[in-house]
Protein backbone atom coordinates (compact mmCIF):
# COMPACT_ATOMS: atom_id res chain seq x y z
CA UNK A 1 -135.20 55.96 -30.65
CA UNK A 2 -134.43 52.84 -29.73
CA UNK A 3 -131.25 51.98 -28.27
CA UNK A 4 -130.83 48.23 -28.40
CA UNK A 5 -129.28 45.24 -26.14
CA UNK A 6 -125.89 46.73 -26.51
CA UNK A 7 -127.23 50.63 -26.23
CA UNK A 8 -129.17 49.77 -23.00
CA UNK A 9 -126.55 48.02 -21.23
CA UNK A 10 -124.69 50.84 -21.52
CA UNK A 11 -127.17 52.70 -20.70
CA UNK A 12 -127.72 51.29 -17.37
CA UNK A 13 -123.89 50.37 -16.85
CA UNK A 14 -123.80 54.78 -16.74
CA UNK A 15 -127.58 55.44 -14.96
CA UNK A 16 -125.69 52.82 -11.92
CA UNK A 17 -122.28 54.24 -12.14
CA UNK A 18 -123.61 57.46 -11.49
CA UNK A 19 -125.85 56.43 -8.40
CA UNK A 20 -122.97 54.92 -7.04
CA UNK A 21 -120.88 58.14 -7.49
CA UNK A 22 -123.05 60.45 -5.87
CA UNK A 23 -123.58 57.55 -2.61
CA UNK A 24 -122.13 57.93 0.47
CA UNK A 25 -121.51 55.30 2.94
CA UNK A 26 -122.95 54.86 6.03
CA UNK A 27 -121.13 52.52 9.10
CA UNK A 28 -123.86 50.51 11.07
CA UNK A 29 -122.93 48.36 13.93
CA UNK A 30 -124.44 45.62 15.78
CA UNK A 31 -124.29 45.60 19.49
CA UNK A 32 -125.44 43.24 22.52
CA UNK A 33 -127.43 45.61 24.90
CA UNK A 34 -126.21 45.05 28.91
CA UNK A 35 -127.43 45.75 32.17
CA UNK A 36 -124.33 46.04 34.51
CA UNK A 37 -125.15 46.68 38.32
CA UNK A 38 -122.16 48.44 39.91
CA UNK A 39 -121.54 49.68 44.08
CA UNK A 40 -121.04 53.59 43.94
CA UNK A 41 -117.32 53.08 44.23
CA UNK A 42 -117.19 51.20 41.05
CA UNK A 43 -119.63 53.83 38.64
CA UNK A 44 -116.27 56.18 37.43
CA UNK A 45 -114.72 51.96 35.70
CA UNK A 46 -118.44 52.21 34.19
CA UNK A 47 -118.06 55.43 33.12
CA UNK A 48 -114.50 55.43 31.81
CA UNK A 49 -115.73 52.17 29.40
CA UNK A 50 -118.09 54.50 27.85
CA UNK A 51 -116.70 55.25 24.55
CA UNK A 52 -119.14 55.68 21.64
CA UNK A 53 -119.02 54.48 19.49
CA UNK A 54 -118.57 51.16 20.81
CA UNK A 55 -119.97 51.08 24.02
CA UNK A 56 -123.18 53.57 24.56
CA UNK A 57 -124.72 54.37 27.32
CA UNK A 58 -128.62 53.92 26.96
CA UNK A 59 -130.01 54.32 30.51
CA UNK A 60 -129.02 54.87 33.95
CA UNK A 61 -130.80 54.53 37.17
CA UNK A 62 -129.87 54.71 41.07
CA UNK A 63 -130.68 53.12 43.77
CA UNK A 64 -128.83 50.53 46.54
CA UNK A 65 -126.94 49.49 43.50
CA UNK A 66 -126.33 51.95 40.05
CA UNK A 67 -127.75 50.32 37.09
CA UNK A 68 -126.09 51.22 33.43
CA UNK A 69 -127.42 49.69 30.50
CA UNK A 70 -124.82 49.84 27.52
CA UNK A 71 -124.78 49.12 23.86
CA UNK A 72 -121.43 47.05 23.36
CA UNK A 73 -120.38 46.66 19.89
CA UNK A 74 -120.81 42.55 19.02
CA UNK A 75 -117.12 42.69 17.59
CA UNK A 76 -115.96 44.01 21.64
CA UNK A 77 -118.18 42.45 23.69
CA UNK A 78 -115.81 39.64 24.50
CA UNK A 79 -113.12 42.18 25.53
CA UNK A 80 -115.50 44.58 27.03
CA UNK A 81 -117.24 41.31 29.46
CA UNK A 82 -113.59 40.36 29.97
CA UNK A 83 -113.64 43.92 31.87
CA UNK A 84 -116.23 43.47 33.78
CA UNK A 85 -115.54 40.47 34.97
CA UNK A 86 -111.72 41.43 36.05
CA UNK A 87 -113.87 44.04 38.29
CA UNK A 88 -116.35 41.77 39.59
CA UNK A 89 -118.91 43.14 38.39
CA UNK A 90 -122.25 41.68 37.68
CA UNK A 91 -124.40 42.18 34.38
CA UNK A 92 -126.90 40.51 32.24
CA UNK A 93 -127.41 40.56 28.67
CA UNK A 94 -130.82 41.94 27.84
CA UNK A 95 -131.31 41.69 23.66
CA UNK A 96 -128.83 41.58 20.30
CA UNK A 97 -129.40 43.98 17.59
């Protein structure tokens, strides 16, 4: 059977409309990945700014100095450097993604 140009569009007007029902939406972000450097009586600021989903701790390490690296949501970063700053804290940015 052949449906022709006006059967077919239809057709694929109701093959999409049902994909697009049965979808579901997933939220990405894009984030700037940091490396703060913070004395011991600064790590409870650095934890307190954790707050996934915007900023996410990815690593952790100790030594003279504790070492975070965070995930900061690109939309935040501004606010979330602002922060740091404020608390004279040091950091670096290591990549974008």
């Amino acid at each position: 059977m052949k449906l022709g140009t006006g059967g077919l569009s239809r057709a694929y007007r109701a093959a999409a409309h049902s994909c697009l029902q049965r979808a579901s939406v997933i939220e990405t972000y894009l984030y700037d990945r940091i490396e703060v450097e913070a004395p011991y009586e600064s790590v409870s600021v650095i934890y307190r700014a954790i707050a996934p989903p915007d900023v996410v701790l990815v690593g952790e390490s100790y030594g003279e100095l504790q070492t975070f690296q965070l995930d900061v949501r690109k939309s935040l970063f501004e606010a979330f450097e602002q922060q740091l700053v404020e608390r004279q804290l040091s950091y670096r940015l290591l990549s974008t993604r």
